[in-house]
N, C-alpha and C. Protein backbone atom coordinates (compact mmCIF):
# COMPACT_ATOMS: atom_id res chain seq x y z
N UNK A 1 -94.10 -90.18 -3.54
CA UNK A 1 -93.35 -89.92 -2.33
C UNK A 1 -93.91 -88.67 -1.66
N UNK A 2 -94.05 -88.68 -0.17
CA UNK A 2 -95.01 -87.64 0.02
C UNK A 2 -93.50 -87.18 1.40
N UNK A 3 -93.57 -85.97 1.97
CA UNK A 3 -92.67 -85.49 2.65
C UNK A 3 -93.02 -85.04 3.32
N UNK A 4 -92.11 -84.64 4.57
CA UNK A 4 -92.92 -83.83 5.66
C UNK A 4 -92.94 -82.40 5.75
N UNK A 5 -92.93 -81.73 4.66
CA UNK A 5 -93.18 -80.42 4.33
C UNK A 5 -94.42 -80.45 3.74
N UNK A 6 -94.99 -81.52 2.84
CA UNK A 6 -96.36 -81.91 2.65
C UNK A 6 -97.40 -82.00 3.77
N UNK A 7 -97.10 -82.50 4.73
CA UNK A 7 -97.36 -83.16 5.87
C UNK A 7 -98.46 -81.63 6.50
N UNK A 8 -100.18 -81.92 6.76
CA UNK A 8 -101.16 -80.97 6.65
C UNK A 8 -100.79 -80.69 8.37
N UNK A 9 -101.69 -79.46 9.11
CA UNK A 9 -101.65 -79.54 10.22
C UNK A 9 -102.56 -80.52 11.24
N UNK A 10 -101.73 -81.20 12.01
CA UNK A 10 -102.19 -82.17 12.77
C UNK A 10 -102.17 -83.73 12.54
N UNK A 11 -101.25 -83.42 11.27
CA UNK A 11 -101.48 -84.63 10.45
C UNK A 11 -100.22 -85.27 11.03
N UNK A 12 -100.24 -86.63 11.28
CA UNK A 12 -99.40 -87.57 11.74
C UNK A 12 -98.75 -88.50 10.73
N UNK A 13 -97.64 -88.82 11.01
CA UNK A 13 -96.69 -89.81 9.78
C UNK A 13 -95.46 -90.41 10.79
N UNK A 14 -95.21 -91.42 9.83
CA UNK A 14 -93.88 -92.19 10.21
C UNK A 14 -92.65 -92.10 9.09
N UNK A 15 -91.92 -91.49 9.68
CA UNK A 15 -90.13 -91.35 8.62
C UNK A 15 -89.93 -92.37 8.01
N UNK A 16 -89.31 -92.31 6.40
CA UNK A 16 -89.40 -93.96 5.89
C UNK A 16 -87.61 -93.26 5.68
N UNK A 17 -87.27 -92.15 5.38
CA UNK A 17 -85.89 -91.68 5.17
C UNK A 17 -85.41 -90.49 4.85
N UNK A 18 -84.24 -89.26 5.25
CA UNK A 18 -83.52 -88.44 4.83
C UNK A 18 -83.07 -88.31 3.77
N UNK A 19 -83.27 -87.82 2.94
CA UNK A 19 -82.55 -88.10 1.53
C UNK A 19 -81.59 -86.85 1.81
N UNK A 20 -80.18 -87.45 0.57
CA UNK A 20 -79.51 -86.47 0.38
C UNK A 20 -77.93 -87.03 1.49
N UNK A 21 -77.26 -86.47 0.98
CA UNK A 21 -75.66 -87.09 1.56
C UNK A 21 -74.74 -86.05 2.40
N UNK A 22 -75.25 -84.56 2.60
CA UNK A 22 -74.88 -83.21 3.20
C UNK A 22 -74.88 -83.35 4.61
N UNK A 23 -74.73 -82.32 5.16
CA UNK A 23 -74.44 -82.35 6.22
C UNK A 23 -75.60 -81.53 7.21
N UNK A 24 -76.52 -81.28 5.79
CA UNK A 24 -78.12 -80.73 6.32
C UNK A 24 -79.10 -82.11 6.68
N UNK A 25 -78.58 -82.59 6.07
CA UNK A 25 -79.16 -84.38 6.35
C UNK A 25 -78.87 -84.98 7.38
N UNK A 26 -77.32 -85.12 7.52
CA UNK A 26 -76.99 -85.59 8.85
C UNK A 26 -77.24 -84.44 10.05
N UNK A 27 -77.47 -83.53 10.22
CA UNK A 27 -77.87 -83.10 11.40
C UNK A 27 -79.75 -83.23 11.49
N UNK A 28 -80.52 -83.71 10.56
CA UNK A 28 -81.62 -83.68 10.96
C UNK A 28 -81.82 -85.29 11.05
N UNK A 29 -81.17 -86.20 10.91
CA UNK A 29 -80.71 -87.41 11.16
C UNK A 29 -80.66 -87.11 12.96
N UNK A 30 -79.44 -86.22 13.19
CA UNK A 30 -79.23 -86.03 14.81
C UNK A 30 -80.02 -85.26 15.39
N UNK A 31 -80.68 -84.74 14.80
CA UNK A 31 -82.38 -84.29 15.28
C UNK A 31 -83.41 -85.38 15.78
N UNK A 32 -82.80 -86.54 15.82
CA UNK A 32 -84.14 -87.55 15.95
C UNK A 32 -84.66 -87.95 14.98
N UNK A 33 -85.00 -87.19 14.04
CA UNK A 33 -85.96 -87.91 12.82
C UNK A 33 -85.13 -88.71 11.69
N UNK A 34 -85.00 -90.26 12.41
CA UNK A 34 -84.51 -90.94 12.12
C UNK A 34 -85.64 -91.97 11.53
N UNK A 35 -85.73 -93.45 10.40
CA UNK A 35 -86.69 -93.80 9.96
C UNK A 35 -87.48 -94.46 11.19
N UNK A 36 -88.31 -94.39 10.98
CA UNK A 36 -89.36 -95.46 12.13
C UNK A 36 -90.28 -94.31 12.81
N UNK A 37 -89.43 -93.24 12.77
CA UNK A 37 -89.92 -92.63 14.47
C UNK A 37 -90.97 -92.33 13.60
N UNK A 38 -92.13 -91.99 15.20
CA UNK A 38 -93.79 -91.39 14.80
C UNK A 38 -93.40 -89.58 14.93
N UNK A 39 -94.32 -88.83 13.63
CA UNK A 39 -94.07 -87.08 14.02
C UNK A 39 -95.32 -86.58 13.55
N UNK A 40 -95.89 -85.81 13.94
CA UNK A 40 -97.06 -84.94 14.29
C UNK A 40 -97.01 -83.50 13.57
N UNK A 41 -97.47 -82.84 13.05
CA UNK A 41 -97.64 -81.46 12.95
C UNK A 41 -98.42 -81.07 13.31
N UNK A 42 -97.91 -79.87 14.10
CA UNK A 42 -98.43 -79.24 15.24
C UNK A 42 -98.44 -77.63 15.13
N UNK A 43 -97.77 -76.81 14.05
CA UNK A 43 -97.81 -75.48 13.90
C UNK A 43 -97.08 -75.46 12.51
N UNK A 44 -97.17 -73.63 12.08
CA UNK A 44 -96.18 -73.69 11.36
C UNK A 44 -96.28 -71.99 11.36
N UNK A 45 -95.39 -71.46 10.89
CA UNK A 45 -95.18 -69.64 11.35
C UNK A 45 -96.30 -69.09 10.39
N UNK A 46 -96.69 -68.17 11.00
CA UNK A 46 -97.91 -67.33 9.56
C UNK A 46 -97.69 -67.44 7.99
N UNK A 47 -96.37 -67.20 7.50
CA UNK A 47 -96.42 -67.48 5.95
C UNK A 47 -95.66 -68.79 5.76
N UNK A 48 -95.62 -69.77 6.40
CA UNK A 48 -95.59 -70.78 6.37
C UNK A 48 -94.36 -72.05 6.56
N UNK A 49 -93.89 -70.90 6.91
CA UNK A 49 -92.07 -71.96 7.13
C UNK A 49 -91.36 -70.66 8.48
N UNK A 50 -91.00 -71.36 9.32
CA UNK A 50 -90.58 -72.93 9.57
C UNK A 50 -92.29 -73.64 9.90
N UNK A 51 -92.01 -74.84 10.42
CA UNK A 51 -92.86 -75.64 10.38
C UNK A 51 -92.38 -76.43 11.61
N UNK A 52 -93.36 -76.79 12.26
CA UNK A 52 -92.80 -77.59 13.85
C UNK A 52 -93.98 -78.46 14.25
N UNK A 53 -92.96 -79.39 14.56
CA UNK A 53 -92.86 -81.13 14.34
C UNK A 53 -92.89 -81.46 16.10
N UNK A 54 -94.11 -82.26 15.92
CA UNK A 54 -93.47 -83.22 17.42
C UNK A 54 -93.16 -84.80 17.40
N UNK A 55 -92.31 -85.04 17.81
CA UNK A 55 -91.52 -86.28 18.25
C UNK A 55 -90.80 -87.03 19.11
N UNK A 56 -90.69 -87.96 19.22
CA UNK A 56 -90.02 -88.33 20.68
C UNK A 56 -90.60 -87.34 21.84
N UNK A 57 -91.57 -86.56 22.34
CA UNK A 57 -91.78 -86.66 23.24
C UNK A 57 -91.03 -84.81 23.25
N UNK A 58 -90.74 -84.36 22.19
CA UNK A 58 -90.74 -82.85 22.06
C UNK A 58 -90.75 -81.86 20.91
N UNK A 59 -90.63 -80.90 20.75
CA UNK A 59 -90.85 -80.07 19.11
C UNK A 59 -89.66 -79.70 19.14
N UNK A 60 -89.89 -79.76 17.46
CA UNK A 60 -88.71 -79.55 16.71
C UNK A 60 -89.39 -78.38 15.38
N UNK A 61 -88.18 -77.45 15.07
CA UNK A 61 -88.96 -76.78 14.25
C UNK A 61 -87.67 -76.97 13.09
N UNK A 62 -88.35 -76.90 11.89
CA UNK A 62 -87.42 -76.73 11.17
C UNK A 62 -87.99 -76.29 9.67
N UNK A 63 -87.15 -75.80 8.73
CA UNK A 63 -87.79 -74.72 7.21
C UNK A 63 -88.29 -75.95 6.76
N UNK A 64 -88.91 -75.14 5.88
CA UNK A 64 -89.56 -76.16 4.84
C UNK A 64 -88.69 -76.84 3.55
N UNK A 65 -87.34 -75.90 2.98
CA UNK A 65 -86.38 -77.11 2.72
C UNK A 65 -85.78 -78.38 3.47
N UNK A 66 -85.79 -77.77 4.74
CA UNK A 66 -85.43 -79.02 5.39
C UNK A 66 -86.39 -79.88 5.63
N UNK A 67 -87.40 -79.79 5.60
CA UNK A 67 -88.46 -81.20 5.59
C UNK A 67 -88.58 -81.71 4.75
N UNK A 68 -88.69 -80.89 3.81
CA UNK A 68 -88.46 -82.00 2.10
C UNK A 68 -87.53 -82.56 2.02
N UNK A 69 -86.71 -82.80 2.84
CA UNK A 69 -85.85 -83.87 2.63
C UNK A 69 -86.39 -85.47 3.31
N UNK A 70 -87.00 -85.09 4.15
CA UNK A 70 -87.78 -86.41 4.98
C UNK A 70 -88.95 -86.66 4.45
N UNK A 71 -89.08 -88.06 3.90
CA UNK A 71 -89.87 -88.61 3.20
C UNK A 71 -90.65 -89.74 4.56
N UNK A 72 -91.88 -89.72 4.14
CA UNK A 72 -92.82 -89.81 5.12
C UNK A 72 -94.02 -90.97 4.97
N UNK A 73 -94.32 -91.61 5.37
CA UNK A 73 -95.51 -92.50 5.26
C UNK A 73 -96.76 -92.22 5.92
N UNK A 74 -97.60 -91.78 5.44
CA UNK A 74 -98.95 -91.55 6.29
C UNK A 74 -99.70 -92.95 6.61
N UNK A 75 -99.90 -92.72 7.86
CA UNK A 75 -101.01 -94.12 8.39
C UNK A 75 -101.89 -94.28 7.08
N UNK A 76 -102.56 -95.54 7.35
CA UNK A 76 -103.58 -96.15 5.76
C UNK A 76 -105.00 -95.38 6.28
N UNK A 77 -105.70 -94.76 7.47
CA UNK A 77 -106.60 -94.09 7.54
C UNK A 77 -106.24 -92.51 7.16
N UNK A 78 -105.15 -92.21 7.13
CA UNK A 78 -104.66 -90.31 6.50
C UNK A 78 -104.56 -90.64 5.48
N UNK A 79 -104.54 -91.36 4.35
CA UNK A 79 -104.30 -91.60 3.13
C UNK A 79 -105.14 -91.48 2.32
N UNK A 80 -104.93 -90.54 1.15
CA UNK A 80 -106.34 -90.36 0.15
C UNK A 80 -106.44 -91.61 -0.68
């Protein structure tokens, strides 16, 4: 299972799911990153969290606990 705190810079993936039943889940659920959508990494702060995501058509930043919760599929050409 690879996540989007894994997720390198520039590297692109598709959401397969949120894990977890909190209410840190459901608001990054209402963040958009819901399963299907396409997300991008695009920055992340000098020592390395937060980390910011583009999607739908804007950025989103969020820590690096909170991305490990979103589990991620890399296209079959990003894939080792």
């Amino acid at each position: 299972m690879t996540t989007l705190a894994e997720l390198p810079l520039g590297g692109r993936a598709v959401v397969l799911q949120v894990t977890g039943g909190d209410e840190i889940s459901l608001r990054i659920l209402e963040m958009g990153l819901t399963p299907g959508v396409a997300v991008s990494m695009v920055g992340s702060a000098p020592l390395g969290d937060p980390l910011e995501i583009e999607l739908r058509g804007y950025r989103l930043s969020l820590r690096k606990n909170e991305a490990a919760r979103v589990e991620i599929e890399l296209p079959a050409s990003d894939s080792v």
